[in-house]
C-alpha atoms as a PDB file:
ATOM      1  CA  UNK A   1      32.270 -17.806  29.482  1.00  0.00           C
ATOM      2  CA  UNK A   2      31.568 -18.493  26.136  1.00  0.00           C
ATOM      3  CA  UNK A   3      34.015 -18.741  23.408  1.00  0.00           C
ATOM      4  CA  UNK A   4      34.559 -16.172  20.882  1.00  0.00           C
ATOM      5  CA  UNK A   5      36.385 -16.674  17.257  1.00  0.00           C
ATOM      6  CA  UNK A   6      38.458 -13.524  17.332  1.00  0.00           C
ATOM      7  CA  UNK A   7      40.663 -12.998  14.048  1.00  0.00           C
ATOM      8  CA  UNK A   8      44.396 -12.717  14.269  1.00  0.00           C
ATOM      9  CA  UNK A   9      43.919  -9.129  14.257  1.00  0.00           C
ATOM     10  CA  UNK A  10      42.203  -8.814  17.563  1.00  0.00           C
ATOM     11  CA  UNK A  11      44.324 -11.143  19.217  1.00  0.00           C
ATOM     12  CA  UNK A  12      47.107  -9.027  19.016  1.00  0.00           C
ATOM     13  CA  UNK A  13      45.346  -6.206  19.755  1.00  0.00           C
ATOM     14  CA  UNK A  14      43.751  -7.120  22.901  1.00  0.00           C
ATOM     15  CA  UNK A  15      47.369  -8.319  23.731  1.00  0.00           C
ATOM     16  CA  UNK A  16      48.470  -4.413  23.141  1.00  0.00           C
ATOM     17  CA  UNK A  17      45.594  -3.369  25.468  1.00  0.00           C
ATOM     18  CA  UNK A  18      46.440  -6.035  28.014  1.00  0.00           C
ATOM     19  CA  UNK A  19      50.066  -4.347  28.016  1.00  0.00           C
ATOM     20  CA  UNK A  20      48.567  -0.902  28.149  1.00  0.00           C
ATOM     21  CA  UNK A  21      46.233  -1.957  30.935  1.00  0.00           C
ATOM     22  CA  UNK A  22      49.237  -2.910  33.181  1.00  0.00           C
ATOM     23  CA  UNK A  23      50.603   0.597  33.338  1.00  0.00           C
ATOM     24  CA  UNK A  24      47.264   1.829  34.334  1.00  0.00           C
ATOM     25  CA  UNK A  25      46.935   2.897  37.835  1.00  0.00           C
ATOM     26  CA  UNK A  26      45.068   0.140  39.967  1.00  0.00           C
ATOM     27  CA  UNK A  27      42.121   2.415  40.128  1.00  0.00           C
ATOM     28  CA  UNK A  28      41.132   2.586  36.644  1.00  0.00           C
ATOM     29  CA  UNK A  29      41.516  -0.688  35.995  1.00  0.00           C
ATOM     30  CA  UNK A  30      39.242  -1.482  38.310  1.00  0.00           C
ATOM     31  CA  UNK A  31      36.247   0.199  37.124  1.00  0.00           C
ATOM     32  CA  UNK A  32      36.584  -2.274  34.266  1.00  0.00           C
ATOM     33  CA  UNK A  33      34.271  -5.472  34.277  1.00  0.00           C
ATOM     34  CA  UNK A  34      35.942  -8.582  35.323  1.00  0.00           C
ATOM     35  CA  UNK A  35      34.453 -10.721  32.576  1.00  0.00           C
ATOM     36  CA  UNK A  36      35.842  -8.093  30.303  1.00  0.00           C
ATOM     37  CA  UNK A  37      39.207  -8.348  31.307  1.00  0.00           C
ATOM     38  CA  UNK A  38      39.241 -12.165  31.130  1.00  0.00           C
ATOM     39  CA  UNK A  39      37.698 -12.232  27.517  1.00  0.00           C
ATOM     40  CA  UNK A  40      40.634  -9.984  26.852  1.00  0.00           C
ATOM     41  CA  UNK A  41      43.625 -12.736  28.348  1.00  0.00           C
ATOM     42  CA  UNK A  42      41.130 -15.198  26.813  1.00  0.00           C
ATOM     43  CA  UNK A  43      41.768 -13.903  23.459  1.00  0.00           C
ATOM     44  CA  UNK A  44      45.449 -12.595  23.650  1.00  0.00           C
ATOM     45  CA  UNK A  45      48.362 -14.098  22.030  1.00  0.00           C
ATOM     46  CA  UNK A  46      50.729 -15.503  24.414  1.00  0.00           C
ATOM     47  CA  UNK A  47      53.510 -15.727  21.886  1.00  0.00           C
ATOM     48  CA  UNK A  48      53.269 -12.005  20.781  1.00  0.00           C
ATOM     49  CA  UNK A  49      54.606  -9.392  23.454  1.00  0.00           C
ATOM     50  CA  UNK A  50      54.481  -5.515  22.747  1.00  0.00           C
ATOM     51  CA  UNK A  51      57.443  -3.814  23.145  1.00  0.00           C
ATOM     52  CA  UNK A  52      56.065  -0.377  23.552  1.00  0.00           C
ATOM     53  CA  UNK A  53      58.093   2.853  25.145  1.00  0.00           C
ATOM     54  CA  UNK A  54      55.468   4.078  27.888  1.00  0.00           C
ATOM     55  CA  UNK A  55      57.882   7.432  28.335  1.00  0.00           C
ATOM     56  CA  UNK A  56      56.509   8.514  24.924  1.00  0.00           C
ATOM     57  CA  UNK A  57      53.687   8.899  26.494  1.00  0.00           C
ATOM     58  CA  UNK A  58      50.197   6.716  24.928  1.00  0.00           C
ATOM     59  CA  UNK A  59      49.140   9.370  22.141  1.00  0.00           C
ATOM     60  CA  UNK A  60      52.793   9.157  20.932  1.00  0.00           C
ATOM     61  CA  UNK A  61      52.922   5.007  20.463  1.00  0.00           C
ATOM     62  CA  UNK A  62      52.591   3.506  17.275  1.00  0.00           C
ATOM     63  CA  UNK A  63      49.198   1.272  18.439  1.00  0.00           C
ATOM     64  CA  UNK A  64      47.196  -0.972  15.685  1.00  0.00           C
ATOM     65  CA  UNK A  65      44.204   0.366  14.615  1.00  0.00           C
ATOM     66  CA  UNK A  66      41.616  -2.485  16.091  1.00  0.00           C
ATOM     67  CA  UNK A  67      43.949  -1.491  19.666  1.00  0.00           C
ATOM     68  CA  UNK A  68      43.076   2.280  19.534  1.00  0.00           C
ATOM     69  CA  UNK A  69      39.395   1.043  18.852  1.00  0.00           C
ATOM     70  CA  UNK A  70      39.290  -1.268  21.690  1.00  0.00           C
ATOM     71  CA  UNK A  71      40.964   1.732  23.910  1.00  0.00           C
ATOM     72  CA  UNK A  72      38.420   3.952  23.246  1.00  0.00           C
ATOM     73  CA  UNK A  73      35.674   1.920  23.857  1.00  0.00           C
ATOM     74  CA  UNK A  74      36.743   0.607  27.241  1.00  0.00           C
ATOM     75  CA  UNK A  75      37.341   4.219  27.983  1.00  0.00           C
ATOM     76  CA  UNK A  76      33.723   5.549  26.664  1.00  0.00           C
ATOM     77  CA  UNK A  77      32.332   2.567  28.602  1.00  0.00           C
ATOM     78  CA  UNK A  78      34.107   1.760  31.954  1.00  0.00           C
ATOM     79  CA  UNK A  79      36.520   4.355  32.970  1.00  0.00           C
ATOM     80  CA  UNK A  80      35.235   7.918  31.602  1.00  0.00           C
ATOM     81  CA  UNK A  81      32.568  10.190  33.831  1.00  0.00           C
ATOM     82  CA  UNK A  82      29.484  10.916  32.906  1.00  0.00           C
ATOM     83  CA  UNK A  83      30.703  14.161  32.061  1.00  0.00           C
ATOM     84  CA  UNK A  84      33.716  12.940  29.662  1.00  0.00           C
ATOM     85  CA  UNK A  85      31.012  10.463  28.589  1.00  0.00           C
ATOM     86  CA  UNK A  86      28.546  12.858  26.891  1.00  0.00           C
ATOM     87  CA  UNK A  87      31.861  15.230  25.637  1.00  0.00           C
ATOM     88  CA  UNK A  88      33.229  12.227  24.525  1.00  0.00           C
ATOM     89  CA  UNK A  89      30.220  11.412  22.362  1.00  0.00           C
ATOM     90  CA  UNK A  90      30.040  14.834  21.103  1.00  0.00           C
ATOM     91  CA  UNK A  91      32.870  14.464  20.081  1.00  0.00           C
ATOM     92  CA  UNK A  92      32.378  11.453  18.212  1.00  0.00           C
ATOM     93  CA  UNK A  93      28.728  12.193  16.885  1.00  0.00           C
ATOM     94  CA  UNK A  94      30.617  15.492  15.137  1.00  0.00           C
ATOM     95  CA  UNK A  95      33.535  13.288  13.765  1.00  0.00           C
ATOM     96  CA  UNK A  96      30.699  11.067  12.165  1.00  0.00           C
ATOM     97  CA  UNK A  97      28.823  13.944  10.910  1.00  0.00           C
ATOM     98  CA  UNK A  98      32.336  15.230   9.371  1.00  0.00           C
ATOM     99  CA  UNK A  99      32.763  12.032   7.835  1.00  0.00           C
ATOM    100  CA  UNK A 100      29.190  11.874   6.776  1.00  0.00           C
ATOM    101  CA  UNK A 101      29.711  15.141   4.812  1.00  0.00           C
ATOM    102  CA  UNK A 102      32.540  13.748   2.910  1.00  0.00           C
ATOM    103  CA  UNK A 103      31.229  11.157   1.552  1.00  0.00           C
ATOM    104  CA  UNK A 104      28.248  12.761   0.663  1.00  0.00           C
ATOM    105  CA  UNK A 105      30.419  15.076  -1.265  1.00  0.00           C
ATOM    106  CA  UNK A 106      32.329  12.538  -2.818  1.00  0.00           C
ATOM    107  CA  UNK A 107      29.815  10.218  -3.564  1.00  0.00           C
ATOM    108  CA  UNK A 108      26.568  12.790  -3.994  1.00  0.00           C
ATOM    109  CA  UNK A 109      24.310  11.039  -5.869  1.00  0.00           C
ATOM    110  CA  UNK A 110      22.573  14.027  -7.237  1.00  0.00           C
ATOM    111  CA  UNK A 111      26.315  15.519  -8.898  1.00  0.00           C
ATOM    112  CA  UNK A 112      26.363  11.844 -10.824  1.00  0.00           C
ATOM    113  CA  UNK A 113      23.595  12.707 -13.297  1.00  0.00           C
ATOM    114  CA  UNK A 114      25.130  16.354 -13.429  1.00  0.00           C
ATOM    115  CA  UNK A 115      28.978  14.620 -14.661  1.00  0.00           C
ATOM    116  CA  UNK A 116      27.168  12.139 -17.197  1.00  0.00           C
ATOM    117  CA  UNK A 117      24.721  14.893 -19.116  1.00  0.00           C
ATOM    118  CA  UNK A 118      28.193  17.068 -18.632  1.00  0.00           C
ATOM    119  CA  UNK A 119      30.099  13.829 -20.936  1.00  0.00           C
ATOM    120  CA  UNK A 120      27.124  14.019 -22.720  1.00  0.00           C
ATOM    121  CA  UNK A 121      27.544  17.555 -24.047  1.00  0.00           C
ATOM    122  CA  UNK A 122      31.028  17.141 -23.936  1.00  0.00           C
ATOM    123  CA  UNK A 123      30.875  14.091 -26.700  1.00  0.00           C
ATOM    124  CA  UNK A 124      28.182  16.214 -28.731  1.00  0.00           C
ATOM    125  CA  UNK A 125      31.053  18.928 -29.037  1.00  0.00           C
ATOM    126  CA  UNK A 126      33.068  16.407 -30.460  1.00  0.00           C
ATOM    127  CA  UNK A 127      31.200  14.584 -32.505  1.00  0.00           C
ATOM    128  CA  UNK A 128      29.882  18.193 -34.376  1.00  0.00           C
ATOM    129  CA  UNK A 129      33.788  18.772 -35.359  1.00  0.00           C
ATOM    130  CA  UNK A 130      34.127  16.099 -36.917  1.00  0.00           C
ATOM    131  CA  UNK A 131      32.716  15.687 -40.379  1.00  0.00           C
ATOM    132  CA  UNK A 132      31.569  13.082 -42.391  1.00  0.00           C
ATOM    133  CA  UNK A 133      34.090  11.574 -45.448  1.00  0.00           C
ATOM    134  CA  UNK A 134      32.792  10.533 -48.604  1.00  0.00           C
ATOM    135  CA  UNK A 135      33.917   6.942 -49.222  1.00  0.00           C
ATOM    136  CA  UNK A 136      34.834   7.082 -52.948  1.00  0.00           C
ATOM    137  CA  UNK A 137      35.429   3.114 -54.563  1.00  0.00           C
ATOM    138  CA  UNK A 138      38.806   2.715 -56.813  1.00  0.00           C
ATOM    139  CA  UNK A 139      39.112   1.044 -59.901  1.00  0.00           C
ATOM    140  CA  UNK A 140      40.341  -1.798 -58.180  1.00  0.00           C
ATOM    141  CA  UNK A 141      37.461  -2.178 -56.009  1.00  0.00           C
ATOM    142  CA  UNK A 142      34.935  -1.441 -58.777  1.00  0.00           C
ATOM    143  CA  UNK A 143      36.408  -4.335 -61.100  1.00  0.00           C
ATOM    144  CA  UNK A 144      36.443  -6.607 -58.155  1.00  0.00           C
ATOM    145  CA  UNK A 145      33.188  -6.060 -57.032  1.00  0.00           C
ATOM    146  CA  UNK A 146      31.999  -6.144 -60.755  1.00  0.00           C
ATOM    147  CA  UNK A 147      34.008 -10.163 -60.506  1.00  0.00           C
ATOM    148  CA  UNK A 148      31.996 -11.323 -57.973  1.00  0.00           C
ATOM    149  CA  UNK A 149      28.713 -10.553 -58.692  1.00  0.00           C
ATOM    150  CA  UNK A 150      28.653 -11.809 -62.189  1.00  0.00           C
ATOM    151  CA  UNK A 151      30.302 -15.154 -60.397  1.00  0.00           C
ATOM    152  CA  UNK A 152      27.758 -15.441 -57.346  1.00  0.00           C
ATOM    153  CA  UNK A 153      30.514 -14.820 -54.789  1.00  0.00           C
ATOM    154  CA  UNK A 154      29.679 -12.875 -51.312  1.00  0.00           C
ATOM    155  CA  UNK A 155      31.776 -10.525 -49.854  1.00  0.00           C
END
């Protein structure tokens, strides 16, 4: 088989799914490829061992992210019907179309120009309170200036 560079990340969670896999019953396990399961011990971490409480139940352990990802595709994939299979994409296809949504409403592109001609307006209101202020020279200022220009010197 050929080798795959798998970050720390996945190593320790196909180790979590290699512990998960134990407590399986024999039967589910093997629907899953053989190949598959030896990429998995292929790319474990020997020296880290998951000390999870199976009397939780699995929906109640504290699993890594990449773990629950790797669960849920050797479920969709190897152990599902073709039943759970097509509810299980529903299911996903609406949670992508849910997360679709939001980011369309966060990141609408068509509410952007909307928010900069509404700063644009806003900063028009502002600048038509404030008036102008007549910048009147001193004495001072008027001698000084006077100073320099009869002796060539720049500002």
């Amino acid at each position: 088989m050929k080798k795959v560079s798998v970050s720390e990340e996945y190593k320790i969670a196909t180790t979590e799914v290699l512990s998960i896999l134990e407590y399986l019953p024999k039967r589910e396990v093997d629907k899953i490829p053989n190949k598959f399961k030896e990429f998995l011990k292929e790319n474990s971490l020997s020296a880290y061992k998951p000390n999870f409480d199976y009397s939780l139940g699995l929906d109640k352990i504290e699993l890594k992210h990449k773990t629950k990802l790797l669960l849920a595709m050797i479920y969709r994939n190897y152990i599902c019907s073709e039943e759970e299979r097509l509810e299980y994409n529903k299911i996903l296809y609406q949670n992508e179309e849910t997360y679709q949504k939001y980011l369309r409403e966060k990141y609408n592109p068509d509410d952007i120009f909307k928010k900069q001609e509404s700063n644009t307006v806003e900063l028009a209101e502002n600048n038509s309170n404030t008036a102008l202020i007549e910048y009147k020279e001193t004495f001072f200022m008027k001698f000084k200036n006077f100073v320099f220009k009869i002796l060539h010197i720049n500002k």
